[in-house]
Protein backbone atom coordinates (compact mmCIF):
# COMPACT_ATOMS: atom_id res chain seq x y z
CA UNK A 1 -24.32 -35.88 79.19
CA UNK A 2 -22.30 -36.98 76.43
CA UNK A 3 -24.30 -36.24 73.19
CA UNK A 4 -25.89 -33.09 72.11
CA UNK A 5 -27.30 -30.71 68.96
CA UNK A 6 -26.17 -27.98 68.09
CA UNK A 7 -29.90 -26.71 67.74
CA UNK A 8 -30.92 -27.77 71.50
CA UNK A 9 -28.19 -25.85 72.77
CA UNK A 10 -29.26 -22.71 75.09
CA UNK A 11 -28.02 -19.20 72.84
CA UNK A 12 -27.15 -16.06 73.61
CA UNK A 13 -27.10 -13.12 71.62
CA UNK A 14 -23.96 -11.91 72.16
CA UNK A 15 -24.37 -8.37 69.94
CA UNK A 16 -26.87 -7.63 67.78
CA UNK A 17 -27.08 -10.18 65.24
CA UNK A 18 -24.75 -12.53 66.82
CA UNK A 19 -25.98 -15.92 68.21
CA UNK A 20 -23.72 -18.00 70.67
CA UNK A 21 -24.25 -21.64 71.51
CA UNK A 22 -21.77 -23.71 73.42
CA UNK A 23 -20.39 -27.14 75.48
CA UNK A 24 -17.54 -27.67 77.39
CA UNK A 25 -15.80 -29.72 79.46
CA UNK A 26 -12.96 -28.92 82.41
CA UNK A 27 -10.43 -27.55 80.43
CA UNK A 28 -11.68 -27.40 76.48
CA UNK A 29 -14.91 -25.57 75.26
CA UNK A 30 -16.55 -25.14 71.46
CA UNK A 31 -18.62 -22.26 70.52
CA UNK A 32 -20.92 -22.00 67.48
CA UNK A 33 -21.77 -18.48 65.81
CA UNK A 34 -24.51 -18.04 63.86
CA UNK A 35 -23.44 -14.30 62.33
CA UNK A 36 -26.28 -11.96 60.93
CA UNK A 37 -24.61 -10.36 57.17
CA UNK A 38 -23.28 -6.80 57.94
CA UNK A 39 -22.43 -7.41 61.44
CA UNK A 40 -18.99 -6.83 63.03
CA UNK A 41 -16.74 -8.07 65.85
CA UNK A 42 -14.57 -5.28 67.53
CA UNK A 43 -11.59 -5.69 68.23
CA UNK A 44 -10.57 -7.46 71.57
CA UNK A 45 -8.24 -9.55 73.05
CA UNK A 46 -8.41 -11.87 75.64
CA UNK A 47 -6.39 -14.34 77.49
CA UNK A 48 -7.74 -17.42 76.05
CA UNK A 49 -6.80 -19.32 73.00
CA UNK A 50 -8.68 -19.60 70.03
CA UNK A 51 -8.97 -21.37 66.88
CA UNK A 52 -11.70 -20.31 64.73
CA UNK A 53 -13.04 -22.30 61.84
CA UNK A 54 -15.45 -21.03 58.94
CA UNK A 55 -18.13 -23.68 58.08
CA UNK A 56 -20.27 -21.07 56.04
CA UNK A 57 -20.32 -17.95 54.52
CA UNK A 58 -17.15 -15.43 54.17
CA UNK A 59 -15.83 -13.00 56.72
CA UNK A 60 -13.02 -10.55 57.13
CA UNK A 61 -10.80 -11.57 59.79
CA UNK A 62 -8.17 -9.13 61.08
CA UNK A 63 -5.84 -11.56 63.69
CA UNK A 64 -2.71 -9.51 65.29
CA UNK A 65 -3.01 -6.07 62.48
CA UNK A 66 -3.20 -8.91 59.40
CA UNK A 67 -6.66 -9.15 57.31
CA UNK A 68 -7.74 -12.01 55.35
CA UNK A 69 -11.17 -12.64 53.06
CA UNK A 70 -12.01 -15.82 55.03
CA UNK A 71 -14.06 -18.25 52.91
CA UNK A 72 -15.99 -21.58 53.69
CA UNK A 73 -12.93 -23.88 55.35
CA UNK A 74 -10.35 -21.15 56.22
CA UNK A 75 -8.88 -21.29 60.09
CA UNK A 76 -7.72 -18.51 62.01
CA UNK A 77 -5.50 -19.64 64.80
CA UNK A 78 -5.29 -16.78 67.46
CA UNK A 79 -2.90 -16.70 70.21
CA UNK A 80 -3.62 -15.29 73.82
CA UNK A 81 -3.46 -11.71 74.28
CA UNK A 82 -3.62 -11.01 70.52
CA UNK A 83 -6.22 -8.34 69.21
CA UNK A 84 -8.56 -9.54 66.19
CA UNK A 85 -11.71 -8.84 64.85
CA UNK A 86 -14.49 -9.71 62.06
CA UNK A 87 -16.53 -8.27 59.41
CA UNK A 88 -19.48 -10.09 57.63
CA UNK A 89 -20.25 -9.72 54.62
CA UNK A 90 -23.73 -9.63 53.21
CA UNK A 91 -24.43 -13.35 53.81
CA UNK A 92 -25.08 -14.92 57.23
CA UNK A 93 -21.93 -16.58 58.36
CA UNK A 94 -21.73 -20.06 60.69
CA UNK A 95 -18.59 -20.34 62.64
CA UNK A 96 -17.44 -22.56 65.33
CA UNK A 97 -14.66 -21.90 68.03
CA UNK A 98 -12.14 -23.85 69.89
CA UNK A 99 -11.05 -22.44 72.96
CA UNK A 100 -8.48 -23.11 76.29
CA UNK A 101 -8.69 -22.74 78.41
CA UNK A 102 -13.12 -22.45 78.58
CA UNK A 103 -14.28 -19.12 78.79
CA UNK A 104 -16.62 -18.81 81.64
CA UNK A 105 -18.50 -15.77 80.03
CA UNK A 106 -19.92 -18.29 76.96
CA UNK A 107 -20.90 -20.89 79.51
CA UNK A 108 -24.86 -20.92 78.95
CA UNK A 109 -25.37 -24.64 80.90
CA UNK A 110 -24.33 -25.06 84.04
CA UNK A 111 -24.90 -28.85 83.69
CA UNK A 112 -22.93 -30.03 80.79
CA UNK A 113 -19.29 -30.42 82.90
């Protein structure tokens, strides 16, 4: 398949309050996070990288010990390896991810490749 909506996509609830959707391809995958207000992200690392983009709502984003107020259009760009986390706010935040390489634990159709 070449086409999809974001809608259709399988999710996952990743932690409580935290939906994941997803597509991919061999070597590039995009996530979308639909992020309940009050909810955090631990901090974690992991081998992959990551550039996040904030399409609604505002977020605290601590990348590598630094924290920014994120806001409707703000990037993070995180290297591999580098901790970061997030804390929402009291309004539901929609994010999207770019990641490489894909992360085979957010893979929720086998089919799309």
């Amino acid at each position: 398949m070449f086409f999809y909506n974001r809608h259709e996509l399988p999710s996952k609830e990743v932690l409580p309050g935290i939906m994941l959707r997803s597509v991919y391809v061999k070597n590039t995958m995009m996530t979308f996070f639909d992020i309940q207000p009050g909810r955090r992200i631990p901090p974690h690392k992991h081998p992959h990288e990551q550039i996040s983009y904030l399409v609604k709502g505002s977020m605290n984003m601590t990348v590598g010990g630094e924290t920014r107020a994120m806001k409707e259009g703000d990037i993070a760009v995180i290297p591999p390896n580098v901790e970061h986390s997030v804390e929402v706010g009291v309004e539901p935040v929609f994010a999207l991810d770019a990641w490489y390489p894909v992360r085979e634990d957010y893979i929720l159709d086998k089919r799309q490749q």
